[in-house]
PDB file of N, CA and C in Angstrom:
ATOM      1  N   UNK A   1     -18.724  38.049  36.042  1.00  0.00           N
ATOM      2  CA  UNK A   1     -18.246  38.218  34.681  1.00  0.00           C
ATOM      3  C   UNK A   1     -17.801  39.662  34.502  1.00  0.00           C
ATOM      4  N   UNK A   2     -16.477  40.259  34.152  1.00  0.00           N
ATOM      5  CA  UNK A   2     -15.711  41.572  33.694  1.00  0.00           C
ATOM      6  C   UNK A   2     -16.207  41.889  32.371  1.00  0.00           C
ATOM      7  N   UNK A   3     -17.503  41.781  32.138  1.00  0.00           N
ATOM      8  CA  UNK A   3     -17.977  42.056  30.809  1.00  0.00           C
ATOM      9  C   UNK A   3     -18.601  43.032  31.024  1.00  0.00           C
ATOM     10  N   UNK A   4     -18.851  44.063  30.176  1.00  0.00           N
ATOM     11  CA  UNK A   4     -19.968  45.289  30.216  1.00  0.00           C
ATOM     12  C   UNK A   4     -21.480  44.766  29.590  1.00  0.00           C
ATOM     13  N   UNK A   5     -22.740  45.112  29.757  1.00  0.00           N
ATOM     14  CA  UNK A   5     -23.490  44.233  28.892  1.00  0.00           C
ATOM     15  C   UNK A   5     -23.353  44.972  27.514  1.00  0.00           C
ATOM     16  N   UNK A   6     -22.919  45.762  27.322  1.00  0.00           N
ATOM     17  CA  UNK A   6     -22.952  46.533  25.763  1.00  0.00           C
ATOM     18  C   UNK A   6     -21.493  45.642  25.423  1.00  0.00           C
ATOM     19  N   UNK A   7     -20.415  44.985  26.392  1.00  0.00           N
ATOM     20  CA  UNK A   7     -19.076  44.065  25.551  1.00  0.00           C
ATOM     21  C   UNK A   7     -19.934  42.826  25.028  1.00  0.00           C
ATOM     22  N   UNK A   8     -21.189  42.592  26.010  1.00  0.00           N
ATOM     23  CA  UNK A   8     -21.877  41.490  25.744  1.00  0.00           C
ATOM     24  C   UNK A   8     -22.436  41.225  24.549  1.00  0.00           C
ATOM     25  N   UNK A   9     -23.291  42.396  24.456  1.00  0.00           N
ATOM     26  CA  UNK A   9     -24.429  42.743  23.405  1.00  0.00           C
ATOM     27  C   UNK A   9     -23.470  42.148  21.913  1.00  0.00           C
ATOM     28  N   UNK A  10     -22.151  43.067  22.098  1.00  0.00           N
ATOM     29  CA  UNK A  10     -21.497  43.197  20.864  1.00  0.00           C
ATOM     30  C   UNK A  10     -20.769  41.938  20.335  1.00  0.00           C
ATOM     31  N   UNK A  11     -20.136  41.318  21.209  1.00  0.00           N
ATOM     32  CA  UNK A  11     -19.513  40.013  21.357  1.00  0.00           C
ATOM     33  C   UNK A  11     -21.152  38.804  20.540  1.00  0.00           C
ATOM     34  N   UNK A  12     -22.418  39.045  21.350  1.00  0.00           N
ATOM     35  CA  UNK A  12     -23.121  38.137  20.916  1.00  0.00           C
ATOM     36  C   UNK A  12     -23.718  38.512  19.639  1.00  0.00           C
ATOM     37  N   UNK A  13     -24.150  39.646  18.846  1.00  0.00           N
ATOM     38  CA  UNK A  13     -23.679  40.366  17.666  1.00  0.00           C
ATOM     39  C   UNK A  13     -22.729  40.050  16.479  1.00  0.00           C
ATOM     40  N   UNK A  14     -21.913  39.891  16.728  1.00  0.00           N
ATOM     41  CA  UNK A  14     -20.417  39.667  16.169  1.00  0.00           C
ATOM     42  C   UNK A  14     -20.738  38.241  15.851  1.00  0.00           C
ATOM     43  N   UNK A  15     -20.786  37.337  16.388  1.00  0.00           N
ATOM     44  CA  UNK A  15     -20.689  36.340  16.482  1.00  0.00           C
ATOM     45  C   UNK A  15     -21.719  35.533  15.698  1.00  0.00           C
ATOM     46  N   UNK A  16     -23.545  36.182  15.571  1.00  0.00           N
ATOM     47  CA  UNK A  16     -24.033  35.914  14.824  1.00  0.00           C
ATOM     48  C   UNK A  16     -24.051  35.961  13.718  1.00  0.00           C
ATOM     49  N   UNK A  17     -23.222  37.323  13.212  1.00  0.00           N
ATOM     50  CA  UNK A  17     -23.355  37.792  12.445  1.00  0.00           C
ATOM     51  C   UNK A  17     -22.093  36.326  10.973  1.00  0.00           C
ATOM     52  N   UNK A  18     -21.261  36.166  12.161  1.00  0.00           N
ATOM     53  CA  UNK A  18     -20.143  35.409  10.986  1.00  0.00           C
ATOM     54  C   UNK A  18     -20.570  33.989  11.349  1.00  0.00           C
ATOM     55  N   UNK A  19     -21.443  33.159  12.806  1.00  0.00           N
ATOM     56  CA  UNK A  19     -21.654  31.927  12.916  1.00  0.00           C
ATOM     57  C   UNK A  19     -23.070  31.639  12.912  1.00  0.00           C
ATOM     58  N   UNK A  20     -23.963  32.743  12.655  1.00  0.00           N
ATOM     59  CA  UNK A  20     -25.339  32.316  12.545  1.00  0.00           C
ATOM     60  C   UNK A  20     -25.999  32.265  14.153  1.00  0.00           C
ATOM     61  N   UNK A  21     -27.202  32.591  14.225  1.00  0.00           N
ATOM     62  CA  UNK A  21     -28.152  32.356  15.030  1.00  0.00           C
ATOM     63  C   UNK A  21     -28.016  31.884  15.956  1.00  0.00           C
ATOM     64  N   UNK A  22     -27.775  30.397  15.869  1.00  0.00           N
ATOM     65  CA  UNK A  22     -27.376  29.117  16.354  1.00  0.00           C
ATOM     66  C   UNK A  22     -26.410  29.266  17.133  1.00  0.00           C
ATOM     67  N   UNK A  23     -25.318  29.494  16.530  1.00  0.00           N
ATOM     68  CA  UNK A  23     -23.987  29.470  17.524  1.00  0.00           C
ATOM     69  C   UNK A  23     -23.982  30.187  18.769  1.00  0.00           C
ATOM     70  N   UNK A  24     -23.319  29.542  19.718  1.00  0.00           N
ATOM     71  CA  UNK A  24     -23.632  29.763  21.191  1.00  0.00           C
ATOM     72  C   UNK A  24     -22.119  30.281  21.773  1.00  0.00           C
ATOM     73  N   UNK A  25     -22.463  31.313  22.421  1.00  0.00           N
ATOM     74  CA  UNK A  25     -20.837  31.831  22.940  1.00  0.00           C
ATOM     75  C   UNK A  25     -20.928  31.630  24.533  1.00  0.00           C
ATOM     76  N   UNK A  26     -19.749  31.147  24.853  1.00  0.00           N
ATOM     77  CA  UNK A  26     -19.537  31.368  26.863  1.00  0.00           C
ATOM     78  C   UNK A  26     -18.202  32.688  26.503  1.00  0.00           C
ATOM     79  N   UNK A  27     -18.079  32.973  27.695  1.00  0.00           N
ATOM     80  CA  UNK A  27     -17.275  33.470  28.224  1.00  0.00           C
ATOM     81  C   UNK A  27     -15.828  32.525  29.479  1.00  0.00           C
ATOM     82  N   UNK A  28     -14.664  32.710  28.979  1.00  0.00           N
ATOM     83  CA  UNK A  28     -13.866  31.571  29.943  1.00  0.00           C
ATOM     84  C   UNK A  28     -12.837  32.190  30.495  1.00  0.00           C
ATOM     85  N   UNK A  29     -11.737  31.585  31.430  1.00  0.00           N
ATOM     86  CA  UNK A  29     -10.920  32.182  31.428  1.00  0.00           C
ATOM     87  C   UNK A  29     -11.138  33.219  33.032  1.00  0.00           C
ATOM     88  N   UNK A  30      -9.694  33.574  32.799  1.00  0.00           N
ATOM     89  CA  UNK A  30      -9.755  35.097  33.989  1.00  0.00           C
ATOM     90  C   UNK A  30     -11.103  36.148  34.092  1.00  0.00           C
ATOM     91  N   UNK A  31     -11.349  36.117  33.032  1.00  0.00           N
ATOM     92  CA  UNK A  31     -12.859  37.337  33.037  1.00  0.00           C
ATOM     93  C   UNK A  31     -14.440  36.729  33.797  1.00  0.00           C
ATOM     94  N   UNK A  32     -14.235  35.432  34.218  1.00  0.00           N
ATOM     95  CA  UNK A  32     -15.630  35.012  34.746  1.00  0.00           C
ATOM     96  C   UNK A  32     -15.303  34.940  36.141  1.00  0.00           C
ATOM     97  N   UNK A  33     -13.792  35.425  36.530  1.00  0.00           N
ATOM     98  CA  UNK A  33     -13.539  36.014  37.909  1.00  0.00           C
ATOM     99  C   UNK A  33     -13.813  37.883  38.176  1.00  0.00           C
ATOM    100  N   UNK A  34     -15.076  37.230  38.880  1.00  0.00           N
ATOM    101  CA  UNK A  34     -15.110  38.915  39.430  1.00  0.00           C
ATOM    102  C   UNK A  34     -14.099  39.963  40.182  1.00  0.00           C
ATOM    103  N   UNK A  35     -13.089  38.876  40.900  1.00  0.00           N
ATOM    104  CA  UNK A  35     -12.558  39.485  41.845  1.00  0.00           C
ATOM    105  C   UNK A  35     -10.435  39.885  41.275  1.00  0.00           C
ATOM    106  N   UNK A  36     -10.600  39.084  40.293  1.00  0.00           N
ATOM    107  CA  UNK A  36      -9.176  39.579  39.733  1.00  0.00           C
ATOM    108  C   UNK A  36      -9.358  40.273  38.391  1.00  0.00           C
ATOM    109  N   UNK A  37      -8.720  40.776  37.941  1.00  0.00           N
ATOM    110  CA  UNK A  37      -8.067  42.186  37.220  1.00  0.00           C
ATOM    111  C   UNK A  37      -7.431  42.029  36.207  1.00  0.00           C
ATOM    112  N   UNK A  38      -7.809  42.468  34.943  1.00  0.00           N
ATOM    113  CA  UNK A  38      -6.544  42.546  33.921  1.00  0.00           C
ATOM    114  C   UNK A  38      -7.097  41.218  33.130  1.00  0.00           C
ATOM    115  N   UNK A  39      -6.312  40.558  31.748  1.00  0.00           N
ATOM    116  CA  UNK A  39      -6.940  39.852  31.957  1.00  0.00           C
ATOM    117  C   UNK A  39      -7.234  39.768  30.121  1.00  0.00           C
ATOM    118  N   UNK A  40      -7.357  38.376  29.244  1.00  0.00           N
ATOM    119  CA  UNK A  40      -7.648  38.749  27.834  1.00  0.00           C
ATOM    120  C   UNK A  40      -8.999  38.103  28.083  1.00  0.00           C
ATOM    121  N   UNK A  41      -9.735  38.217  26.643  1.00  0.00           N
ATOM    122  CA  UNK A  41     -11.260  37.415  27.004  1.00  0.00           C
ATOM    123  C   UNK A  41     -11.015  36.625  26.019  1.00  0.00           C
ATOM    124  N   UNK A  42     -11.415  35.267  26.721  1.00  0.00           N
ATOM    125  CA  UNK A  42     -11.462  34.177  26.124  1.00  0.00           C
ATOM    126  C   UNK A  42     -12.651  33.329  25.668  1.00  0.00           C
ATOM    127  N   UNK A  43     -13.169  33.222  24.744  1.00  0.00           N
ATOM    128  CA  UNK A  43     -14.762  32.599  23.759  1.00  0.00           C
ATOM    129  C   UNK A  43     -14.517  31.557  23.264  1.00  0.00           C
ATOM    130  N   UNK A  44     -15.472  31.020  23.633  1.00  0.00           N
ATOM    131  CA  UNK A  44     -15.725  29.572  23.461  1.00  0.00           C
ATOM    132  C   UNK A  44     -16.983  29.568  22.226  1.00  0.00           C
ATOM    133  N   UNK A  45     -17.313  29.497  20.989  1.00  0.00           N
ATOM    134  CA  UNK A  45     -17.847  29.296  20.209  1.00  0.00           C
ATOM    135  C   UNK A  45     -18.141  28.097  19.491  1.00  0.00           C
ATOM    136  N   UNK A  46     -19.775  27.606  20.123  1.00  0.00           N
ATOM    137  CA  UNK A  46     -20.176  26.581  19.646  1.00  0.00           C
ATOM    138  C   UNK A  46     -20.967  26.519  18.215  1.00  0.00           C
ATOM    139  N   UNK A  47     -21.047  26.194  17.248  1.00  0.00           N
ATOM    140  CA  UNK A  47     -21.727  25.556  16.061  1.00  0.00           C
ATOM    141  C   UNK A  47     -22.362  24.498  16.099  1.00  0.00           C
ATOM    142  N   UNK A  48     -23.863  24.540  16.114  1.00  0.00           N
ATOM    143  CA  UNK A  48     -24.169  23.333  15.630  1.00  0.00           C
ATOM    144  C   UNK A  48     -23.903  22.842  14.232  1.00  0.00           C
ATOM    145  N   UNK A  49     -23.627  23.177  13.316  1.00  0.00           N
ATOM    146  CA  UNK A  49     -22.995  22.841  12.074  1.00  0.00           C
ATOM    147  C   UNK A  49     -21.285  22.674  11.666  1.00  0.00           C
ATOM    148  N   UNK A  50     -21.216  21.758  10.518  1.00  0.00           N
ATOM    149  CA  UNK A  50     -20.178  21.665  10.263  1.00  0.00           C
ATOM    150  C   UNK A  50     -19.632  23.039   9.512  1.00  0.00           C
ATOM    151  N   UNK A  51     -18.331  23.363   9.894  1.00  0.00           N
ATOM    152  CA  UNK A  51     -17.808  24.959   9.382  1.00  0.00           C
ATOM    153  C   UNK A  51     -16.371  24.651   8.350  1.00  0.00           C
ATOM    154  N   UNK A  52     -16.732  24.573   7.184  1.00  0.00           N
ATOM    155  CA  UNK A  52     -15.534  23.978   6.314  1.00  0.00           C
ATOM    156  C   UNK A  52     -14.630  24.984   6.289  1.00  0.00           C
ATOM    157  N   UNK A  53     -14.771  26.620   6.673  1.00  0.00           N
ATOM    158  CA  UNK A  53     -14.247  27.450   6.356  1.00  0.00           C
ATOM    159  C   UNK A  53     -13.542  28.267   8.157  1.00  0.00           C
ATOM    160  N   UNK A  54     -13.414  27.525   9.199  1.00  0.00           N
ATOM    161  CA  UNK A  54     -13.842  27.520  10.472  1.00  0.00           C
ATOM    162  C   UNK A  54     -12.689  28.263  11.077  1.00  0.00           C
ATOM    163  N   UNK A  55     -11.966  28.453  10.457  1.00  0.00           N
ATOM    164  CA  UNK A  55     -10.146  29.291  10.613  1.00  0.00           C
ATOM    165  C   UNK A  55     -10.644  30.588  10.235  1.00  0.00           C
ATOM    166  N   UNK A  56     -10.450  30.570   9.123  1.00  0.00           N
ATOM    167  CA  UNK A  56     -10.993  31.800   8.611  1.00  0.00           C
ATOM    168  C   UNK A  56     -11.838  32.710   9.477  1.00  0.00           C
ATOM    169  N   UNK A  57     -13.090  32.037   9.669  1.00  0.00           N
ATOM    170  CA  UNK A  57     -14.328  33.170  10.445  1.00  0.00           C
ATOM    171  C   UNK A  57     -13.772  33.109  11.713  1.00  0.00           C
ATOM    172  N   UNK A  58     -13.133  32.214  12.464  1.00  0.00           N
ATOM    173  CA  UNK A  58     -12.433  32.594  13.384  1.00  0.00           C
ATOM    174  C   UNK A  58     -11.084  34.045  13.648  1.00  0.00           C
ATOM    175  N   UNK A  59     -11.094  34.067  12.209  1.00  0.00           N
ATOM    176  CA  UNK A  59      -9.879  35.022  12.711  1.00  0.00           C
ATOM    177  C   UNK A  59     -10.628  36.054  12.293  1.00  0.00           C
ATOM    178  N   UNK A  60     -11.565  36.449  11.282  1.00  0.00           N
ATOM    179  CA  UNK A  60     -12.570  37.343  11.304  1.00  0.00           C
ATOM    180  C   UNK A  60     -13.655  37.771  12.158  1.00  0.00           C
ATOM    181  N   UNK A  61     -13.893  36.828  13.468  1.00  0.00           N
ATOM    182  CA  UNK A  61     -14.187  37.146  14.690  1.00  0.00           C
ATOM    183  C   UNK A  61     -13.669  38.055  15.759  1.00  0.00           C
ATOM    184  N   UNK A  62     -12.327  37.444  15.753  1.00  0.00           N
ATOM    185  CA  UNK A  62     -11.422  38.138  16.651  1.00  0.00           C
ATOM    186  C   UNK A  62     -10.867  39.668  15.889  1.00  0.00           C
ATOM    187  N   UNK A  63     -10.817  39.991  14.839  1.00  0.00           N
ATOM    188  CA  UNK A  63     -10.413  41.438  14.285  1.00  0.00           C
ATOM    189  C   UNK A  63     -11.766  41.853  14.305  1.00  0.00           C
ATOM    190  N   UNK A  64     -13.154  41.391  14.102  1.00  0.00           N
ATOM    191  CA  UNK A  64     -13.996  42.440  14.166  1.00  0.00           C
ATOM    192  C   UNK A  64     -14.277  43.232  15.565  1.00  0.00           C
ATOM    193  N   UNK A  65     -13.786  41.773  16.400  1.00  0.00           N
ATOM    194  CA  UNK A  65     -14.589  42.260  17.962  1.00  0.00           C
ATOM    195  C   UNK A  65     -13.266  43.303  18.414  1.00  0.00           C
ATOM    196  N   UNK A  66     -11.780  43.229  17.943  1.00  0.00           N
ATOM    197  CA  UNK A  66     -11.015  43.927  17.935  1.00  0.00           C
ATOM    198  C   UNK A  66     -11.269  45.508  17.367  1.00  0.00           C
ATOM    199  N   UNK A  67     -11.923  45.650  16.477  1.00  0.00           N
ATOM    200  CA  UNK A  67     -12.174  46.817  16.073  1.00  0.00           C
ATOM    201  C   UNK A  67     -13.585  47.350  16.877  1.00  0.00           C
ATOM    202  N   UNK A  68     -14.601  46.713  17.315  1.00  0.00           N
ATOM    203  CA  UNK A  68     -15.624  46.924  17.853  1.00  0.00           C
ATOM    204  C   UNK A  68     -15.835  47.412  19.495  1.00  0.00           C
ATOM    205  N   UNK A  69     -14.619  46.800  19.842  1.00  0.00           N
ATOM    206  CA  UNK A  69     -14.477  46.475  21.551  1.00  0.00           C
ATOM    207  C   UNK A  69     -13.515  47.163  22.067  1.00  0.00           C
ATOM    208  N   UNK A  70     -12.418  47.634  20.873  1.00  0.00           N
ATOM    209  CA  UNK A  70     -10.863  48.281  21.181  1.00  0.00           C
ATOM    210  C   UNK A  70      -9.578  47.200  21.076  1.00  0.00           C
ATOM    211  N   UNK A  71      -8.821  47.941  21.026  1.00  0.00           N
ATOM    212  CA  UNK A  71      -7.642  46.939  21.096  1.00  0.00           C
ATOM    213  C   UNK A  71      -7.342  46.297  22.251  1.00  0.00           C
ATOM    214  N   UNK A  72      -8.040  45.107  22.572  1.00  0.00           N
ATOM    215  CA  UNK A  72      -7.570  44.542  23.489  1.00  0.00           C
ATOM    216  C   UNK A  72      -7.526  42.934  23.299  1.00  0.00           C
ATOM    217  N   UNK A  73      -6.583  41.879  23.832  1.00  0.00           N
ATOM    218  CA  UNK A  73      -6.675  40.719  23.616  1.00  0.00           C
ATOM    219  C   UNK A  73      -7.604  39.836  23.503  1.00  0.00           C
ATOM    220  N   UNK A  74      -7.980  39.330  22.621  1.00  0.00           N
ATOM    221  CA  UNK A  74      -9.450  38.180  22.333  1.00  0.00           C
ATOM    222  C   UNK A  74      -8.836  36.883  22.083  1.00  0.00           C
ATOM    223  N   UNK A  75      -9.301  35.939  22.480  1.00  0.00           N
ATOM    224  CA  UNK A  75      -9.022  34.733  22.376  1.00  0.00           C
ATOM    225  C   UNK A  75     -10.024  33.826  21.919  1.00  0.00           C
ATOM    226  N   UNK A  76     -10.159  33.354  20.571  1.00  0.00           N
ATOM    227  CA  UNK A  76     -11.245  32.237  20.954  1.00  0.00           C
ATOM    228  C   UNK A  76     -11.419  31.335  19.813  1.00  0.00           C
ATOM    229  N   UNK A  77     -12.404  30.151  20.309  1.00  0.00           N
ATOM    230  CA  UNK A  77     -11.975  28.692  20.403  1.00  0.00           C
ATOM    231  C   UNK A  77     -13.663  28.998  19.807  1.00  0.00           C
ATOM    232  N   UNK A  78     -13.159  28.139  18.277  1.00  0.00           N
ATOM    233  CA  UNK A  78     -14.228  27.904  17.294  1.00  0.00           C
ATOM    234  C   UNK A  78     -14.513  26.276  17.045  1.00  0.00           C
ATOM    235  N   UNK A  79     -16.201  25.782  18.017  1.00  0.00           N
ATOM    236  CA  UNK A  79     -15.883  24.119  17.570  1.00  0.00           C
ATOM    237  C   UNK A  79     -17.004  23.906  16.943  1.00  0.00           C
ATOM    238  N   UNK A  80     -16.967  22.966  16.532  1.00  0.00           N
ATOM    239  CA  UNK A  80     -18.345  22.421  15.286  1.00  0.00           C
ATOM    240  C   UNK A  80     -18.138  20.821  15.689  1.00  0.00           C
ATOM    241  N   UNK A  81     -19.055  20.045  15.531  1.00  0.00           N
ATOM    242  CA  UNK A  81     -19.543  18.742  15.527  1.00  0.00           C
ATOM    243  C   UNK A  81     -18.363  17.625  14.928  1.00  0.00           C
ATOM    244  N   UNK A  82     -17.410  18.152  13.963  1.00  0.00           N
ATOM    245  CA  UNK A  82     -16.199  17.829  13.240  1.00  0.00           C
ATOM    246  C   UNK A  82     -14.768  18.179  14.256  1.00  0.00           C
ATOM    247  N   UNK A  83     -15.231  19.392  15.062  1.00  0.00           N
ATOM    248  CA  UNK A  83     -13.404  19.247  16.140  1.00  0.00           C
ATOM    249  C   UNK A  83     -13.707  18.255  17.633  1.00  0.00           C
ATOM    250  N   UNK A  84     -12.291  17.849  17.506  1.00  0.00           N
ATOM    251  CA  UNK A  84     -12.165  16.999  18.704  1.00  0.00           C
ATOM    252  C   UNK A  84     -12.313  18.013  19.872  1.00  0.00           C
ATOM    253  N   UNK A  85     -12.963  17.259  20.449  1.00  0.00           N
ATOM    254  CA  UNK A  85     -12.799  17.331  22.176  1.00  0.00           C
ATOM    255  C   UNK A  85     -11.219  17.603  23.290  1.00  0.00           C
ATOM    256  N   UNK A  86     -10.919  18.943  22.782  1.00  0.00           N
ATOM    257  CA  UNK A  86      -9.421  19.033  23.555  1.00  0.00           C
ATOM    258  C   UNK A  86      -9.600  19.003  24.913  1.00  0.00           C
ATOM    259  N   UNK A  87      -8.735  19.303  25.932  1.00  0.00           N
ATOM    260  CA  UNK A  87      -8.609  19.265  27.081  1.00  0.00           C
ATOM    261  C   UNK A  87      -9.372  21.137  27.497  1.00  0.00           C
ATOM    262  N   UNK A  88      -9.154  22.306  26.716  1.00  0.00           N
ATOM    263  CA  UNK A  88      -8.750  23.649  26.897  1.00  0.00           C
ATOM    264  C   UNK A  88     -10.605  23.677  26.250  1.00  0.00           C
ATOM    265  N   UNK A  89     -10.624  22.540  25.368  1.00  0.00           N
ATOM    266  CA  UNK A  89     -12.423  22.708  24.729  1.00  0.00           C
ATOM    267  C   UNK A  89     -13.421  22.254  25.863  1.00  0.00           C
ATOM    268  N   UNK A  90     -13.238  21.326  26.642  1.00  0.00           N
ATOM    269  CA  UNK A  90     -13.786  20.576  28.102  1.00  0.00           C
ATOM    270  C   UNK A  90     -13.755  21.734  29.466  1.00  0.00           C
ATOM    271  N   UNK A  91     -12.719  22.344  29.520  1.00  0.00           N
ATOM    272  CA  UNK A  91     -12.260  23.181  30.432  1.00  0.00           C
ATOM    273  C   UNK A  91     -13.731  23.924  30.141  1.00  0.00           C
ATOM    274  N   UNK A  92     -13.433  24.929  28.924  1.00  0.00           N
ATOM    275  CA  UNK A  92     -14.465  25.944  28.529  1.00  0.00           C
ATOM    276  C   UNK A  92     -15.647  25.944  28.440  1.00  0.00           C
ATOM    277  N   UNK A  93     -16.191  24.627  28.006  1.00  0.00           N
ATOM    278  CA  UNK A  93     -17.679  24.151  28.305  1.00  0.00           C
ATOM    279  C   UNK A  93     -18.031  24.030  29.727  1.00  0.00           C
ATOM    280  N   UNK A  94     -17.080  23.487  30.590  1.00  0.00           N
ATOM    281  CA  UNK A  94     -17.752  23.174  31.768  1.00  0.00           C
ATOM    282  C   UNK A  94     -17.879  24.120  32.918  1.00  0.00           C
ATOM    283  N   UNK A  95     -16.542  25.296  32.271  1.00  0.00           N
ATOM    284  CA  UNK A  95     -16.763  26.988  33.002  1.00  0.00           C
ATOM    285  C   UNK A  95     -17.094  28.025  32.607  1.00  0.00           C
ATOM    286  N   UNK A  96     -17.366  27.830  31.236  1.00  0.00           N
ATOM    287  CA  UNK A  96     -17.863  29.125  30.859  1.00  0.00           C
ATOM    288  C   UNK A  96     -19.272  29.610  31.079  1.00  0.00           C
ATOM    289  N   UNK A  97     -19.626  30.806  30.427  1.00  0.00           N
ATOM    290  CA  UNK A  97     -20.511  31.488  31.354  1.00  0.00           C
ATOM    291  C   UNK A  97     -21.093  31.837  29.622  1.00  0.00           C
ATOM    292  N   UNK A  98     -22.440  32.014  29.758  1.00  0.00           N
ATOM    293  CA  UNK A  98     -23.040  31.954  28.803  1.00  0.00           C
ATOM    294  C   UNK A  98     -23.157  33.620  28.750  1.00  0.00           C
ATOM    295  N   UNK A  99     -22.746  34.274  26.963  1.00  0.00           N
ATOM    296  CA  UNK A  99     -22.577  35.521  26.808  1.00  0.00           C
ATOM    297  C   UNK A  99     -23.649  36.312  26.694  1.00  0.00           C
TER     298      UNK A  99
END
C-alpha cells in the first residue's frame, strides 16, 4: 500500500468524522501496488446505514482529505445498503485493502 500511516491515520479520521464510526474504508486501485508509481487514491466507503444525503458527504470527503493530504487526486466510492452493486463497487470490495 503507497500510503503513509499518518495518509492513513487522516483518511480514517476524515471519514469518521462525516460517515460515523461504523463506516469502513479500503484502499483500491494503483496505490495497493507497491511496485508502480504515480497514481490517484481511490476509497471505497462502506456504511452500514442508509445515507439520504450520500453525494453531498461524498464530495465533502474528497475536499476535506484534499485540503488535509494536499492537492492531489482522490477518488471515492460512497455505498450504503440502498446502492446497487456496480461492477467498479465488486472490483473494490474484493481488492481493497483495509485503511
Amino acid at each position: 500500500m503507497r500510503l503513509s500511516e499518518t495518509e492513513r491515520a487522516v483518511i480514517r479520521d476524515t471519514v469518521r468524522e462525516l460517515f460515523g464510526p461504523q463506516a469502513r474504508v479500503r484502499l483500491f486501485g494503483s496505490r495497493t501496488d507497491d511496485a508502480a508509481r504515480g497514481g490517484d487514491i481511490d476509497l471505497l466507503i462502506e456504511c452500514p446505514e442508509p445515507l439520504p444525503d450520500r453525494a453531498a458527504r461524498t464530495h465533502r470527503l474528497v475536499a476535506r482529505l484534499q485540503m488535509r493530504l494536499g492537492d492531489q487526486r482522490i477518488d471515492a466510492l460512497v455505498v450504503d445498503p440502498a446502492t446497487p452493486a456496480t461492477p467498479i463497487v465488486r472490483v473494490a470490495q474484493h481488492t481493497g485493502i483495509a485503511v
